[in-house]
C-alpha atoms as a PDB file:
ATOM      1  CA  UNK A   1      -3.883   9.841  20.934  1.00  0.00           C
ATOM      2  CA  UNK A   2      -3.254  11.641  17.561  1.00  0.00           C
ATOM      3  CA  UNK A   3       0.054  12.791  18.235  1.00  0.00           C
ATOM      4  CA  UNK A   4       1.893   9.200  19.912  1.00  0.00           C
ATOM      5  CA  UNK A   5       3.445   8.116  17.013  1.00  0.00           C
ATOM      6  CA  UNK A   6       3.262   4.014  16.740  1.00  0.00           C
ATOM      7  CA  UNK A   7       4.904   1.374  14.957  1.00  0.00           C
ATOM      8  CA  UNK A   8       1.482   0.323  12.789  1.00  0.00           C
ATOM      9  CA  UNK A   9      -1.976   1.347  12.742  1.00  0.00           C
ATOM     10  CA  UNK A  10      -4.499  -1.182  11.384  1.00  0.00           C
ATOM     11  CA  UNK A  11      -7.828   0.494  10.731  1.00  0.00           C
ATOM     12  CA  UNK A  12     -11.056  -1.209   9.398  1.00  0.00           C
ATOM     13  CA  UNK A  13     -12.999   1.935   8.380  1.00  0.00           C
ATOM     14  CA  UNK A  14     -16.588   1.870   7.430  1.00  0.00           C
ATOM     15  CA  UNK A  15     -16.238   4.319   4.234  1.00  0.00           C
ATOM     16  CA  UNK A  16     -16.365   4.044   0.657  1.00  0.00           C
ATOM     17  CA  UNK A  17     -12.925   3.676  -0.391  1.00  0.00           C
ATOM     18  CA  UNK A  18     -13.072   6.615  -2.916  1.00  0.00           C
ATOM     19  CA  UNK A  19     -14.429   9.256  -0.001  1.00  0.00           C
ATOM     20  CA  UNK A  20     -11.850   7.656   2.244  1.00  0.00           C
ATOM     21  CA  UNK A  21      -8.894   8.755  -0.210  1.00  0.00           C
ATOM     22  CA  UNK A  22     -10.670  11.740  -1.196  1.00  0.00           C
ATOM     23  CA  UNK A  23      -9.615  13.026   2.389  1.00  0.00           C
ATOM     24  CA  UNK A  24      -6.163  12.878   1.568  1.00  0.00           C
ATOM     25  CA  UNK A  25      -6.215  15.618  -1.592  1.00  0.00           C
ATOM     26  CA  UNK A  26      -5.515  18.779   0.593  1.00  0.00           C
ATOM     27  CA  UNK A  27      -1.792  17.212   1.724  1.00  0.00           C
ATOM     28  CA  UNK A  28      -1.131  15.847  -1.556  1.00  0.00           C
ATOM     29  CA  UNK A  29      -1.898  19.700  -3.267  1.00  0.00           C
ATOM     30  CA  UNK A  30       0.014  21.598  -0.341  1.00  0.00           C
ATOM     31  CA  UNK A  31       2.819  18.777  -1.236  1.00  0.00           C
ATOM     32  CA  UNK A  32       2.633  17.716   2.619  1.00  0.00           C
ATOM     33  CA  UNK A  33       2.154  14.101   1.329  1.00  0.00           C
ATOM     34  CA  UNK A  34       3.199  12.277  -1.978  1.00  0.00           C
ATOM     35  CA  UNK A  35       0.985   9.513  -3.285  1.00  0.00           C
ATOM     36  CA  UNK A  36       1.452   6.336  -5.852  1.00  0.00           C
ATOM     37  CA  UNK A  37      -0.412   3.065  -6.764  1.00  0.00           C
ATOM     38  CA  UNK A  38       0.680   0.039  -5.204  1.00  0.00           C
ATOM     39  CA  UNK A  39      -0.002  -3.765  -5.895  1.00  0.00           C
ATOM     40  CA  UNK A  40       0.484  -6.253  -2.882  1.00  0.00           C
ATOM     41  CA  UNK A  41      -0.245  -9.904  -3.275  1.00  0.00           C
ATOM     42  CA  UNK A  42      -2.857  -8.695  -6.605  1.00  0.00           C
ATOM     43  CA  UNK A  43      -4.308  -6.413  -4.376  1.00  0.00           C
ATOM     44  CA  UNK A  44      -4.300  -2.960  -5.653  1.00  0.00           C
ATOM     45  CA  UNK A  45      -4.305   0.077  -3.619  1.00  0.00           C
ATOM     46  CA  UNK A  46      -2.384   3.593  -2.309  1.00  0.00           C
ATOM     47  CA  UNK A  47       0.122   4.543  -0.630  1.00  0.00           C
ATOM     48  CA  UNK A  48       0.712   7.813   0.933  1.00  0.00           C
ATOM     49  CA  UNK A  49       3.764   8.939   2.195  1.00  0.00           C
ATOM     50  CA  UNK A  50       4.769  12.349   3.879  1.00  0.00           C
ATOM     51  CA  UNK A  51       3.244  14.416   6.655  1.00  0.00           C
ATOM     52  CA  UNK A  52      -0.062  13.384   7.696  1.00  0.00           C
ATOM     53  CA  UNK A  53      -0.020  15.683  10.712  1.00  0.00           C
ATOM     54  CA  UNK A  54       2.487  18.416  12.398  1.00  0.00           C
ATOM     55  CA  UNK A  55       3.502  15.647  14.435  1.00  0.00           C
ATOM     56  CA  UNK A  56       2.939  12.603  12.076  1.00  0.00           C
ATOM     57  CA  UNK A  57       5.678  12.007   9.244  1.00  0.00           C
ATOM     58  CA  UNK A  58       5.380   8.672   8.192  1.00  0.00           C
ATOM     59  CA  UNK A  59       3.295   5.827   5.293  1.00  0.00           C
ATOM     60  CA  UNK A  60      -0.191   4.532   5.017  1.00  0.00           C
ATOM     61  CA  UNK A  61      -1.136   1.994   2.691  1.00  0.00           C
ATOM     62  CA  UNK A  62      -5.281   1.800   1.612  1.00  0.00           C
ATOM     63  CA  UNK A  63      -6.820  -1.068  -0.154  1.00  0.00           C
ATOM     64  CA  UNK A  64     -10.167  -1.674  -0.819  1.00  0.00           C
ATOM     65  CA  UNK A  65     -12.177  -4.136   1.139  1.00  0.00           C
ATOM     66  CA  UNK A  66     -15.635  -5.082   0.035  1.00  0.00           C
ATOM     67  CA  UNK A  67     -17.254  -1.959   1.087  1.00  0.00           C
ATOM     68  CA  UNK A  68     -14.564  -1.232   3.888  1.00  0.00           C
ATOM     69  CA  UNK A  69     -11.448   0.637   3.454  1.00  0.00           C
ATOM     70  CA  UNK A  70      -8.260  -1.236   5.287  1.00  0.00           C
ATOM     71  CA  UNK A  71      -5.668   1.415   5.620  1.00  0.00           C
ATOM     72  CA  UNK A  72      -2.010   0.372   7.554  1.00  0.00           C
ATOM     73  CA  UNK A  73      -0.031   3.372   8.472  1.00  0.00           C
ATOM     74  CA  UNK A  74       3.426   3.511  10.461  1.00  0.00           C
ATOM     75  CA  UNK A  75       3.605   6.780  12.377  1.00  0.00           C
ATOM     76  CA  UNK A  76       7.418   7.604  11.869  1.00  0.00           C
ATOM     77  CA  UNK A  77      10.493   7.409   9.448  1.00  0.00           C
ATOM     78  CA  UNK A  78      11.738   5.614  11.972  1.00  0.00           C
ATOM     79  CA  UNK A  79       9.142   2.107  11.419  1.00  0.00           C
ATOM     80  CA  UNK A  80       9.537   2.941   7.259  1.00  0.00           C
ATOM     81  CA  UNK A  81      12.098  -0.632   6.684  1.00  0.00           C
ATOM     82  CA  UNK A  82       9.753  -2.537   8.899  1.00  0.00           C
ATOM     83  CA  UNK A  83       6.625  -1.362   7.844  1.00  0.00           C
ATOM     84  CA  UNK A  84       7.696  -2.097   3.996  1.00  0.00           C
ATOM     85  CA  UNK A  85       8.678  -5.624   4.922  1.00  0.00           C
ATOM     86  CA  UNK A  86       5.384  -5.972   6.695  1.00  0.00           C
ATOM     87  CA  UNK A  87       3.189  -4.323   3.711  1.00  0.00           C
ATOM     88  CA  UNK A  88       4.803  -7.447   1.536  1.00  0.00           C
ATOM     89  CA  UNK A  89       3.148  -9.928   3.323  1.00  0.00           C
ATOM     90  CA  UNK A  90      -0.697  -8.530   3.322  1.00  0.00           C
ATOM     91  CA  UNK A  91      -3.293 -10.827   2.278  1.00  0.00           C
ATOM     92  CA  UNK A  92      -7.033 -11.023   2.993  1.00  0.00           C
ATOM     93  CA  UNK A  93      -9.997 -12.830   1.984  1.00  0.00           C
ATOM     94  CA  UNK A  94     -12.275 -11.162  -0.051  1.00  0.00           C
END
């Protein structure tokens, strides 16, 4: 449900990483969400953080994945300390 706001979301999405992120410019011009670069483990990617929704306030992290996009995102303030400590530990096979 788009509005039940969770701890994490992991999502394997079948889109170019660049039209993935591309999605995001709209929030990022109204100022609804602020993005920066971010470097886990040597893997580069972005992180948004802001409103995503009316009813989602909250962080998503994106990396690049082959021709996937892998995108984490915790739902609520509330998860932020957790979901930082978790986004420190990502690593995946390339």
């Amino acid at each position: 449900q788009a509005t039940q706001q969770v701890a994490l979301r992991l999502q394997i999405v079948d889109k170019d990483y660049d039209v993935y992120l591309k999605q995001y410019e709209g929030l990022i011009k109204d100022g609804k969400l602020r993005s920066s670069t971010v470097s886990v483990n040597g893997e580069n990617g972005v992180r948004f953080d802001g409103d995503f929704t009316k009813d989602i306030r909250g962080a998503a992290v994106v990396f690049k994945m082959r021709d996937k996009t892998v995108v984490l995102r915790t739902d609520a303030d509330t998860f932020k300390p957790d979901f930082d400590t978790l986004i420190k530990t990502v690593t995946y096979v390339k």
